[in-house]
N, C-alpha and C. Protein backbone atom coordinates (compact mmCIF):
# COMPACT_ATOMS: atom_id res chain seq x y z
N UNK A 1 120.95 -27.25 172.07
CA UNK A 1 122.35 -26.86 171.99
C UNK A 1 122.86 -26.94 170.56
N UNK A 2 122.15 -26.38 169.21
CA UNK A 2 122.26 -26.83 168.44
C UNK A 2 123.48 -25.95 167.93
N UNK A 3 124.28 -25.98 167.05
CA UNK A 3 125.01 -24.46 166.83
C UNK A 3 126.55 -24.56 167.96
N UNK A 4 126.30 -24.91 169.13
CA UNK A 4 127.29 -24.67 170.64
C UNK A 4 127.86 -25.25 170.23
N UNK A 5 129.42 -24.61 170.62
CA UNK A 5 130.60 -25.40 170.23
C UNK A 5 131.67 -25.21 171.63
N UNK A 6 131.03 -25.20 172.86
CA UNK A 6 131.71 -24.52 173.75
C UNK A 6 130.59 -24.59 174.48
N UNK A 7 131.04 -25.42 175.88
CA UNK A 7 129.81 -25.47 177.34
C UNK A 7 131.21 -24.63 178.30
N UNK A 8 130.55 -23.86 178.88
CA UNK A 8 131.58 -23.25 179.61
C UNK A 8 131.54 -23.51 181.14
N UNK A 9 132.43 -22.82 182.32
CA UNK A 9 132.48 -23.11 183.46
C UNK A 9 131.16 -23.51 184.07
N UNK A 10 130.92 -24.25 184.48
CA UNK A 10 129.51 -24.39 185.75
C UNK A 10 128.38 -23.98 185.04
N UNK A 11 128.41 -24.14 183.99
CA UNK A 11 127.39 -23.81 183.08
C UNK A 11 125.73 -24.77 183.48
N UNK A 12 126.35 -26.06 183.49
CA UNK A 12 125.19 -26.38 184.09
C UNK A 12 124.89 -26.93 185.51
N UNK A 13 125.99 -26.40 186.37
CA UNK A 13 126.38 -27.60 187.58
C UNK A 13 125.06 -27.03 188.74
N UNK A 14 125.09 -28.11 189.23
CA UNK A 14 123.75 -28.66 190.22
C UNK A 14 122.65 -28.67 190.02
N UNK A 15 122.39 -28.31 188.11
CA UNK A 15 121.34 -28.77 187.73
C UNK A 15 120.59 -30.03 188.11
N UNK A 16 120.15 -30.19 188.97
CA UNK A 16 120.20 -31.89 189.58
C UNK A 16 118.62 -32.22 188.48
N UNK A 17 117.77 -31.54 188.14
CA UNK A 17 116.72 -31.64 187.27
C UNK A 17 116.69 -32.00 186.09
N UNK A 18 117.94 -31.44 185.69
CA UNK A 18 118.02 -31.16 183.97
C UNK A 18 118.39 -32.41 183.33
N UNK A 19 118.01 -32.49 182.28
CA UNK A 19 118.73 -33.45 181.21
C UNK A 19 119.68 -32.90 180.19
N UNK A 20 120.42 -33.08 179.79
CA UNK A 20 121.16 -32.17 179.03
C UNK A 20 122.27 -33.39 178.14
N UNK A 21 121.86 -33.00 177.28
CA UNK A 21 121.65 -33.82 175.45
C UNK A 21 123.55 -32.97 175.24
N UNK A 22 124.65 -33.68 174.99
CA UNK A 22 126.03 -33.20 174.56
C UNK A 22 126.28 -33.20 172.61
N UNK A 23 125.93 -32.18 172.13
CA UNK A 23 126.37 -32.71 170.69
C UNK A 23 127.25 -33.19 170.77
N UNK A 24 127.35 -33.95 169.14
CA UNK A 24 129.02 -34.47 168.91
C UNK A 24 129.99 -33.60 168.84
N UNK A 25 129.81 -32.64 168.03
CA UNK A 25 130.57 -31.35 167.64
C UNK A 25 131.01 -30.53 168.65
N UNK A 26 130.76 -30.88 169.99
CA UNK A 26 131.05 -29.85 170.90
C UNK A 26 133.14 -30.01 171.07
N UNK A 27 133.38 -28.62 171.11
CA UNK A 27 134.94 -28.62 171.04
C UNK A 27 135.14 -28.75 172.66
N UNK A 28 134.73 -27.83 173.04
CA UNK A 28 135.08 -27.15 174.74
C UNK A 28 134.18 -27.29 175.73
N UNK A 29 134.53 -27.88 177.16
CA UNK A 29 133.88 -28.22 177.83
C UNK A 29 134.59 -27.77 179.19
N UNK A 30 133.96 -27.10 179.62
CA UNK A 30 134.60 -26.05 180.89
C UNK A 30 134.31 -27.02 182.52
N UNK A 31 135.47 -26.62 183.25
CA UNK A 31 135.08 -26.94 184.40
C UNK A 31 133.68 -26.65 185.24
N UNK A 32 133.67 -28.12 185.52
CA UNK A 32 132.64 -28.42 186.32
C UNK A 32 131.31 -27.87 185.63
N UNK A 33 131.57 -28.02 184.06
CA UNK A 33 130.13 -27.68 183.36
C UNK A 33 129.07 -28.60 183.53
N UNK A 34 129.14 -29.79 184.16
CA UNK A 34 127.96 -30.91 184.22
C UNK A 34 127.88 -31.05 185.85
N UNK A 35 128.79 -30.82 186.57
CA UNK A 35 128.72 -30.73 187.94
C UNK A 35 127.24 -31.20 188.29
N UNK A 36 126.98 -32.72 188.66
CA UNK A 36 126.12 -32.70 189.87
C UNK A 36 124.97 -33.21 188.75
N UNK A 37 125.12 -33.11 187.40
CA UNK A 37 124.07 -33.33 186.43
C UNK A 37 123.19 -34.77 186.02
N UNK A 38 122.36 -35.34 186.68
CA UNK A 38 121.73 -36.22 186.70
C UNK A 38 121.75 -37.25 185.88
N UNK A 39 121.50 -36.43 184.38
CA UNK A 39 121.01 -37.19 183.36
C UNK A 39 121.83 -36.54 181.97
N UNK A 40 123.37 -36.90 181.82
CA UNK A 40 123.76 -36.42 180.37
C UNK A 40 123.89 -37.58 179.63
N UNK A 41 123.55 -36.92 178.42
CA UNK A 41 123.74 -38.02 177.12
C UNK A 41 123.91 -37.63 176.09
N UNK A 42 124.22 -37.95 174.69
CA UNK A 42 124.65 -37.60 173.90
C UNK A 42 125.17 -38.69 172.58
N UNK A 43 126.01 -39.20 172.29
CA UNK A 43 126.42 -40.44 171.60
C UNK A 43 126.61 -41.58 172.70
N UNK A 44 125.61 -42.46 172.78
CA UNK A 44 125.59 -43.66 174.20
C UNK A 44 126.02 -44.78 173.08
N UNK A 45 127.06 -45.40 173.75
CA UNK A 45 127.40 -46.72 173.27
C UNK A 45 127.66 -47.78 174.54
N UNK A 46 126.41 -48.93 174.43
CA UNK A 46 126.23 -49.30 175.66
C UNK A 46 125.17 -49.12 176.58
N UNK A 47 125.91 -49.27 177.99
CA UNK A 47 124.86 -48.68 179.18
C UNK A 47 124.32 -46.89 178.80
N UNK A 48 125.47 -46.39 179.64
CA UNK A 48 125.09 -44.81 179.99
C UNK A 48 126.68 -44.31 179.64
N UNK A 49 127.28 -45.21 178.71
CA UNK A 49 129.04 -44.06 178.18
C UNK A 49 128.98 -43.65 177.21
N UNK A 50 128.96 -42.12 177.60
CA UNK A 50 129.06 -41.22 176.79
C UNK A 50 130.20 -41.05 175.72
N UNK A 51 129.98 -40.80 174.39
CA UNK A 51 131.38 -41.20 173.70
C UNK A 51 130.89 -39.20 172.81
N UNK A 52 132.33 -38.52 173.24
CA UNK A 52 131.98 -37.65 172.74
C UNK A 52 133.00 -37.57 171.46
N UNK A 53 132.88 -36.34 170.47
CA UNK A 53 132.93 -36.38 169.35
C UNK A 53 134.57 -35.95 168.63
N UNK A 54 134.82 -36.13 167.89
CA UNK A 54 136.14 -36.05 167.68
C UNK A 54 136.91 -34.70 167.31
N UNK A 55 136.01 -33.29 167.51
CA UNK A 55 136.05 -32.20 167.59
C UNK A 55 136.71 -31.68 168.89
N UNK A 56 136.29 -32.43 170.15
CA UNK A 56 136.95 -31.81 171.49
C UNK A 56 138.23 -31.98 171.75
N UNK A 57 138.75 -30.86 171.93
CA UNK A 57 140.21 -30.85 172.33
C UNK A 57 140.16 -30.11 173.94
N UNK A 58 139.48 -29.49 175.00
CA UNK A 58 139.50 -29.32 175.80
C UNK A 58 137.77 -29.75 176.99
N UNK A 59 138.60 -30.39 177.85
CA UNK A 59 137.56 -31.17 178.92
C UNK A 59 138.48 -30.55 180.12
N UNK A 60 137.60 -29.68 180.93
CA UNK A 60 137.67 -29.13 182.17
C UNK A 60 137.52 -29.99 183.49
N UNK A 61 138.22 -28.92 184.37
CA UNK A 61 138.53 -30.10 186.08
C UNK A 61 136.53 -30.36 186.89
N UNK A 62 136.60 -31.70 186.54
CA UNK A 62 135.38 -32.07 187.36
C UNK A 62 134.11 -32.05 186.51
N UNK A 63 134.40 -31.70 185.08
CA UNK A 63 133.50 -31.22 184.35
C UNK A 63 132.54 -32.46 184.26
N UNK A 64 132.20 -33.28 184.98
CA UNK A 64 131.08 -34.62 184.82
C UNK A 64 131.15 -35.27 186.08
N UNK A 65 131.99 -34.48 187.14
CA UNK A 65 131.49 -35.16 188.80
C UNK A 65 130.57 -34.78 189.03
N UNK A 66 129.36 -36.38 189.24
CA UNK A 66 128.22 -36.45 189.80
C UNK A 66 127.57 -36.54 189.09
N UNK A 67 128.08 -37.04 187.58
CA UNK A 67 126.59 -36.88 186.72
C UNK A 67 126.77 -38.32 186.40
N UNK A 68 125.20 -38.89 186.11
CA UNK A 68 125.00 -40.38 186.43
C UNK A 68 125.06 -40.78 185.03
N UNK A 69 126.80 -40.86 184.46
CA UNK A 69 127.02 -41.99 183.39
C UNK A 69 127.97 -43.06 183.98
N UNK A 70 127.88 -43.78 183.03
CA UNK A 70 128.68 -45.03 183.61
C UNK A 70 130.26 -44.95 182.65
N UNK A 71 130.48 -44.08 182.48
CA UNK A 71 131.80 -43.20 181.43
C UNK A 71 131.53 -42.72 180.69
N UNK A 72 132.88 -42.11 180.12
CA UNK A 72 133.08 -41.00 178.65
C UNK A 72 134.08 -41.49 178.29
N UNK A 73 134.33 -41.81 176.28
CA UNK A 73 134.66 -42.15 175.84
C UNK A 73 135.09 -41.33 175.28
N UNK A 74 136.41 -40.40 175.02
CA UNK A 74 137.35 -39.27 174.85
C UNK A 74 138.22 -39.64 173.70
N UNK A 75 137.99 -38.54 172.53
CA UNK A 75 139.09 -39.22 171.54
C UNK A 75 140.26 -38.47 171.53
N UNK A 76 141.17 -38.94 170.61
CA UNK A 76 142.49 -38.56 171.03
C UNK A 76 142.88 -37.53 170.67
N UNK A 77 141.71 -36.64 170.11
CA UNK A 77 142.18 -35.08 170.14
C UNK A 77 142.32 -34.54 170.97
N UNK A 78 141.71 -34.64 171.65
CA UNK A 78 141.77 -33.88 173.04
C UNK A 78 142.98 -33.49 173.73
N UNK A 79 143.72 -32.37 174.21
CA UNK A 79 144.49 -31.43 174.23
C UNK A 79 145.16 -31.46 175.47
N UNK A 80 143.84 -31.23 176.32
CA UNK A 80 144.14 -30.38 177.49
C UNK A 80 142.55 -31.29 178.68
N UNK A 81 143.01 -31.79 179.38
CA UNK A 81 142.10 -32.55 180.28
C UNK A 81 142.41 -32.73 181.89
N UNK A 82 141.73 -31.98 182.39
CA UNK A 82 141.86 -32.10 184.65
C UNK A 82 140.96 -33.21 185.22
N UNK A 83 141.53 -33.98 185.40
CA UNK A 83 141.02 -34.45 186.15
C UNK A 83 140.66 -34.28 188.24
């Protein structure tokens, strides 16, 4: 994902196989783009919480239900977020 600055809708959802690595740099993160995703990681501080990067200003509805971290650590750019 080197370059991506933008995971979009369902991009990877029910990947139940995949591993899928989050740059820091990622801005945009679309609904339900991790949907169901086993194994994401990316900046881990800790167990399995994901701390993403200070570039994202939009996190989509559901975009990490079901994927096995133990949180995300969201900075305060961020814009626009569904829970």
């Amino acid at each position: 994902m080197n370059n991506v600055k933008t995971v979009g809708n369902s991009a990877f959802k029910d990947c139940t196989r995949l591993t899928v690595t989050i740059p820091y740099e990622i801005e945009s993160i679309g609904n339900k783009a991790f949907f169901n995703v086993k194994k994401v990681s990316g900046n881990l501080t800790g167990k399995t919480e994901l701390v993403l990067g200070n570039g994202l200003t939009n996190v989509g509805n559901q975009a990490f239900y079901g994927a096995k971290i133990d949180g995300v650590v969201i900075t305060k750019k961020v814009f626009h977020m569904e829970i």
